[in-house]
Protein backbone atom coordinates (compact mmCIF):
# COMPACT_ATOMS: atom_id res chain seq x y z
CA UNK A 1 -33.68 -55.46 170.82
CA UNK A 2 -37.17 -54.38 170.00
CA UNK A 3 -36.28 -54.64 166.34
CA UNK A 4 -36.89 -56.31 162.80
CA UNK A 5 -33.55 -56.17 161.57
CA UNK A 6 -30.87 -59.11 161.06
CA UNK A 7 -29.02 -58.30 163.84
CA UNK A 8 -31.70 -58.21 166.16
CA UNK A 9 -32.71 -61.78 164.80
CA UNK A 10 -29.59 -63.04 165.03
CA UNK A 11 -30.53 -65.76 168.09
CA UNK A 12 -33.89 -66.58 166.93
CA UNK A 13 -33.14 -69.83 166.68
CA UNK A 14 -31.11 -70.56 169.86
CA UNK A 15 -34.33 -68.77 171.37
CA UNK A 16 -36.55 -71.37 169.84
CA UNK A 17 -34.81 -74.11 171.50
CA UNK A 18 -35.09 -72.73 174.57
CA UNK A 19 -38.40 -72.04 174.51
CA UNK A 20 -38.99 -76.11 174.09
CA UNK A 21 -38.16 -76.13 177.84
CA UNK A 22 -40.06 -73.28 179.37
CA UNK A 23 -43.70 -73.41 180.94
CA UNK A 24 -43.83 -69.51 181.30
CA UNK A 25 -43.08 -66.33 178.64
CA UNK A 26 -42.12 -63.18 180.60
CA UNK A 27 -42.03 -60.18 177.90
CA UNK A 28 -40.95 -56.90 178.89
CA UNK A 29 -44.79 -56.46 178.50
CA UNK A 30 -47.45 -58.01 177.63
CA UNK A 31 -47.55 -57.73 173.44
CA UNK A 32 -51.18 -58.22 173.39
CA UNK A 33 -51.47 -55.20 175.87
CA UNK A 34 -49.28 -52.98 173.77
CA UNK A 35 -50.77 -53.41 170.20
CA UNK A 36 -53.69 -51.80 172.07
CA UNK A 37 -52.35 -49.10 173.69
CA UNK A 38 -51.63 -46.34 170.48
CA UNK A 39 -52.61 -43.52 173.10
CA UNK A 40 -50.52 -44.90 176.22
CA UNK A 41 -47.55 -42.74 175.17
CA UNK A 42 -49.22 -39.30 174.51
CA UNK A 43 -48.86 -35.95 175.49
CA UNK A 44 -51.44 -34.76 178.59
CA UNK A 45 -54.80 -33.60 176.66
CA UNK A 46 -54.36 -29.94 175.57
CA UNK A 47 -50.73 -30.04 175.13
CA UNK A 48 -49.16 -30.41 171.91
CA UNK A 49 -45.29 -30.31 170.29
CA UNK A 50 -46.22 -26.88 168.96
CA UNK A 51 -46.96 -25.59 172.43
CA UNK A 52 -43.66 -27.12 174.10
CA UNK A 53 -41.14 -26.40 171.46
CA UNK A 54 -42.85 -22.82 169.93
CA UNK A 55 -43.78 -22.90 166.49
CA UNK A 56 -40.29 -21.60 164.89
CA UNK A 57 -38.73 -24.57 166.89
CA UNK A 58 -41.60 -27.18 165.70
CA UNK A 59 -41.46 -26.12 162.31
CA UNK A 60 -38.01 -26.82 162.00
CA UNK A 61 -37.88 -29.94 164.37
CA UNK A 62 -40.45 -31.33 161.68
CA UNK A 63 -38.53 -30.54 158.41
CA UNK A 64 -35.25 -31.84 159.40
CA UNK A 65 -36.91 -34.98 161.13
CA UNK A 66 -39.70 -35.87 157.75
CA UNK A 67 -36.38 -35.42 155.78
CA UNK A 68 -33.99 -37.55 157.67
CA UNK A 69 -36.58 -40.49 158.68
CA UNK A 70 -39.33 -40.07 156.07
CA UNK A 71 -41.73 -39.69 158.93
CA UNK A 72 -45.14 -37.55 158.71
CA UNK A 73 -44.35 -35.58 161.59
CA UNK A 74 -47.98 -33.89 162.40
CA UNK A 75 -49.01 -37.67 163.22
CA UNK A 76 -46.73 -36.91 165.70
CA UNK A 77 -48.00 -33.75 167.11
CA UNK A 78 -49.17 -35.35 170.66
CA UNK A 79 -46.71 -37.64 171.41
CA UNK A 80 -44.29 -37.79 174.31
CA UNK A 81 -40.71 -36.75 172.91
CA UNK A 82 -39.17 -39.53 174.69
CA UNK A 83 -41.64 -42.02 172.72
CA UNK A 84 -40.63 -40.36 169.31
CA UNK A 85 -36.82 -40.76 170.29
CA UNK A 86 -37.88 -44.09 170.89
CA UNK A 87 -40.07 -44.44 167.63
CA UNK A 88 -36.64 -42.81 165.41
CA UNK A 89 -34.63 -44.97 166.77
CA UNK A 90 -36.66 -47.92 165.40
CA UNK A 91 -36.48 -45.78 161.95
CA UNK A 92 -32.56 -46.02 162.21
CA UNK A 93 -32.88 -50.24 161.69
CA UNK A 94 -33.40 -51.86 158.95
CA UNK A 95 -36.51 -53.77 158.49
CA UNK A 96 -35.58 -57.68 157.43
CA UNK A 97 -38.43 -59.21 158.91
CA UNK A 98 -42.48 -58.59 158.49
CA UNK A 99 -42.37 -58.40 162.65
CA UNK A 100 -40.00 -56.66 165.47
CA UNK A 101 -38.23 -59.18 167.72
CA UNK A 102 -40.75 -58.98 170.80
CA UNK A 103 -43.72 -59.86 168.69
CA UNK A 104 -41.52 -62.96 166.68
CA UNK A 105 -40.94 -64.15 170.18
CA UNK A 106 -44.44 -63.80 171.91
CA UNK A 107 -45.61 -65.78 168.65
CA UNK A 108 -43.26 -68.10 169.10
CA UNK A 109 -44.27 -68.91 172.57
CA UNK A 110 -48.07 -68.99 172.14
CA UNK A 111 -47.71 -71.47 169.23
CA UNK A 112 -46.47 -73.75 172.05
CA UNK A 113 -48.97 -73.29 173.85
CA UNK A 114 -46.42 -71.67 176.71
CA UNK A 115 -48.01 -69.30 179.28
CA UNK A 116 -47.44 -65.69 178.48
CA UNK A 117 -47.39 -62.13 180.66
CA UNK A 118 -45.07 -58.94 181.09
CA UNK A 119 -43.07 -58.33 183.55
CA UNK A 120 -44.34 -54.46 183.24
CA UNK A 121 -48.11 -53.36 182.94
CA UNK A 122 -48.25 -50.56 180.56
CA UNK A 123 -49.46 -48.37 183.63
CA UNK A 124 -45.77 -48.84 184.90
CA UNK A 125 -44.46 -48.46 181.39
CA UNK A 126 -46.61 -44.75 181.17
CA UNK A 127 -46.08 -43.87 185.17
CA UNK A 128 -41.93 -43.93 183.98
CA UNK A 129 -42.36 -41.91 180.89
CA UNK A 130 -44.66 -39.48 182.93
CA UNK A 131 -41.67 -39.54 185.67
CA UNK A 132 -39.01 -38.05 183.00
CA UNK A 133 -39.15 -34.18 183.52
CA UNK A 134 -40.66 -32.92 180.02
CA UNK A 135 -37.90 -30.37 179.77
CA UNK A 136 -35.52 -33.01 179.57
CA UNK A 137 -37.39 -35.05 177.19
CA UNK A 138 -37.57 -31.71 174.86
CA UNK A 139 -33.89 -31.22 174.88
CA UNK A 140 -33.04 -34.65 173.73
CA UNK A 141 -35.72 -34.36 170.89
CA UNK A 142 -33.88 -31.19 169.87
CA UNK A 143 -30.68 -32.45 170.39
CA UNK A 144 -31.55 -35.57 168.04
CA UNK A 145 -32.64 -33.37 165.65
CA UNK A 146 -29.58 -31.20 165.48
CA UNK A 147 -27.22 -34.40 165.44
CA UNK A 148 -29.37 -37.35 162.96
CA UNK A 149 -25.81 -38.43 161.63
CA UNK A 150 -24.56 -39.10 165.45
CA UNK A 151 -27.54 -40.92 166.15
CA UNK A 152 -27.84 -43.19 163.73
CA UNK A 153 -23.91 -44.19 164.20
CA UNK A 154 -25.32 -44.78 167.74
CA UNK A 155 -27.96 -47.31 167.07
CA UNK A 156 -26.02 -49.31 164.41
CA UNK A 157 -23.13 -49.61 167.15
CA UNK A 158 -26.05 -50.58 169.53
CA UNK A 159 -27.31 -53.33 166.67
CA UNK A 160 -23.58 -54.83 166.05
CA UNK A 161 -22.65 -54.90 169.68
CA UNK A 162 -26.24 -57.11 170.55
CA UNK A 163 -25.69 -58.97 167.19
CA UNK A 164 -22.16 -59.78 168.71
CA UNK A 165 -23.50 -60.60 172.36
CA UNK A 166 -21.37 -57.57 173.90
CA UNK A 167 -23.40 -57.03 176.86
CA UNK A 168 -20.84 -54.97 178.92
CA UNK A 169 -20.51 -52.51 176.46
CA UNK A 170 -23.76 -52.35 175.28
CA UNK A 171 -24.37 -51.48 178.47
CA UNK A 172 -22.24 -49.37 178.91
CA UNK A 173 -23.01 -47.42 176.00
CA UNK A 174 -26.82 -47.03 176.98
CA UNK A 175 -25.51 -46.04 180.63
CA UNK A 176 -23.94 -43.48 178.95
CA UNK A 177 -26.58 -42.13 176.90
CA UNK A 178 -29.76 -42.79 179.52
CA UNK A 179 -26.91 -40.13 182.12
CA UNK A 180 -29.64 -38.01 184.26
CA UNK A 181 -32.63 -40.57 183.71
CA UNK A 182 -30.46 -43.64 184.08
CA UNK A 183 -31.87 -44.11 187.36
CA UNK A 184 -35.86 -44.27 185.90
CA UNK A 185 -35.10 -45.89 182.66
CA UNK A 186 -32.49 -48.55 183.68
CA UNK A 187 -32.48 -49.19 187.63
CA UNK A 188 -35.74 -48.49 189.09
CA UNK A 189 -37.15 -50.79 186.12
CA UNK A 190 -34.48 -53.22 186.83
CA UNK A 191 -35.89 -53.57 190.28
CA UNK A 192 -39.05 -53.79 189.37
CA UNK A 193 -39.15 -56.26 186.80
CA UNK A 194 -37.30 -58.21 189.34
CA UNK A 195 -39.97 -58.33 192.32
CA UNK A 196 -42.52 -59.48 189.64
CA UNK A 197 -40.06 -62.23 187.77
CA UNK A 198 -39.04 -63.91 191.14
CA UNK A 199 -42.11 -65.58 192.17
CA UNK A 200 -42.35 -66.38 188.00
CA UNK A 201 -39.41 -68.43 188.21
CA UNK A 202 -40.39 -70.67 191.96
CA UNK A 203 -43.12 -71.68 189.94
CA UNK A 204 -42.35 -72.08 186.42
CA UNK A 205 -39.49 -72.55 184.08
CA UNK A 206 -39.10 -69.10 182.44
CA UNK A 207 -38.13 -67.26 179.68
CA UNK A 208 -37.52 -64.48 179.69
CA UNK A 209 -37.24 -61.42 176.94
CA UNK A 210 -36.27 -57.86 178.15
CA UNK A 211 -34.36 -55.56 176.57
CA UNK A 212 -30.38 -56.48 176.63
CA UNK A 213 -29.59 -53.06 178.45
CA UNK A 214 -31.34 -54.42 181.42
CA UNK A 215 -29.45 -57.14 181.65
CA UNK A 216 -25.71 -55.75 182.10
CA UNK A 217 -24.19 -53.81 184.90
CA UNK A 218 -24.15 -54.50 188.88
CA UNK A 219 -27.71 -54.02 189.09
CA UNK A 220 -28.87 -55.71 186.02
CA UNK A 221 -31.44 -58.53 185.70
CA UNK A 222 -28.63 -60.97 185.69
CA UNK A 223 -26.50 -59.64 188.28
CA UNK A 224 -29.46 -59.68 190.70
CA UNK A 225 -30.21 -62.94 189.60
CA UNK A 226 -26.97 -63.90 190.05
CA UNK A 227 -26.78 -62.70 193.85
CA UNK A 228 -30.49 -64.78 194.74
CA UNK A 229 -28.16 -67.94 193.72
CA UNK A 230 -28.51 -68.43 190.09
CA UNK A 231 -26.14 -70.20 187.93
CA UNK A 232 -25.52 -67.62 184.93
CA UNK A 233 -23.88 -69.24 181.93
CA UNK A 234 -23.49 -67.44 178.59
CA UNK A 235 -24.05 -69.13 175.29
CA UNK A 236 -22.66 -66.90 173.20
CA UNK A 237 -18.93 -65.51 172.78
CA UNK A 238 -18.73 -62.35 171.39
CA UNK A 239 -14.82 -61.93 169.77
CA UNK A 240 -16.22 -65.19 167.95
CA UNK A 241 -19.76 -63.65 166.67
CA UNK A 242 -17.57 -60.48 165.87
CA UNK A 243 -15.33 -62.49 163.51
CA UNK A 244 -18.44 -64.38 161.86
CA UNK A 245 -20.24 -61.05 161.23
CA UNK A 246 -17.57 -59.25 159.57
């Protein structure tokens, strides 16, 4: 999960021993990339919130949203609403550790001196967000706003299902949630991660770190993987992790 909370962390070190055996780091993208890129997820120039929600709607977007998630929500004002549905959701974790998991791992691997890339430029990462139809990406912002309680109870279920290595129904879960754009944000990335991680792995020994919703389902990364002949064996048991959490 791309977070700094103890349930995100919760294989850190079973990720660390793995990494002792790797010659390649494939991130979801390339962490160096994205600390750079604080205008990749913006609104076209000369559009703002205020012009796609109306200024009644913006006003009261804002107030209920700086309440609920302490945010300053005119820093805000030219971002794409997907990205700020993206950014609350972060807001919904608690912060345990001084970095988010992608950046703990990324360190992790350049420490060892392991080869690092992404299996998505942030030209793909923008090119999908730009692909979402903007009225749909409005709706959801408003629909957020209108339901904070039912959104956080979301992402903590999210956090305890990864925490307890419940794949299939975290997957399940974000299936149900991505519904019209499930196709952009889950299977077309899917595929595309794919074509570049393929000629990763008849070359190196890889690790690899995507988000866990791309790796459930038919067409996940490890079902594919799965059908080009790999061996897929889970380390983790999740009615066991379930117990030790509680």
């Amino acid at each position: 999960m791309h977070l700094s909370s103890i349930q995100a962390f919760r294989f850190v070190d079973m990720a660390e021993h793995a990494l002792q055996n790797c010659t390649y780091y494939a991130a979801e993208t390339d962490v160096g990339l994205l600390e750079r890129s604080s205008n990749s997820f913006s609104l076209p120039p000369g559009i703002s919130l205020l012009d796609l929600l109306g200024e009644k709607k913006y006003i009261k977007v804002g107030t209920i949203l700086q309440k609920s998630f302490g945010i300053e929500w005119e820093g805000y004002k030219h971002m794409l609403p997907f990205f700020i549905s993206s950014m609350l959701a972060v807001k919904c974790s608690s912060v345990d550790f001084p970095c988010n998991l992608d950046h703990k791992l990324w360190q992790m691997a350049v420490s060892k001196g392991i080869q690092t890339g992404g299996l998505e430029t942030l030209e793909d990462q923008k090119r999908i967000l730009d692909s979402i139809p903007m009225e749909f990406q409005v709706r959801e912002l408003l629909h957020l706003s209108s339901n904070i309680s039912s959104f956080r109870k979301r992402m903590k279920t999210l956090q305890s299902l990864y925490a307890e290595g419940d794949l299939k129904q975290l997957y399940r879960l974000t299936k149900k949630h991505t519904g019209p754009i499930r196709q952009i944000m889950l299977h077309q990335r899917n595929a595309n991660m794919m074509e570049v991680l393929l000629p990763l792995m008849s070359s190196h020994s890889v690790f690899v770190a995507v988000g866990a919703s791309h790796l459930g389902g038919n067409i996940g990364i490890l079902a594919q993987l799965k059908k080009k002949g790999a061996v897929i064996q889970s380390l983790v048991k999740p009615n066991v992790l379930g117990k030790q959490l509680t």
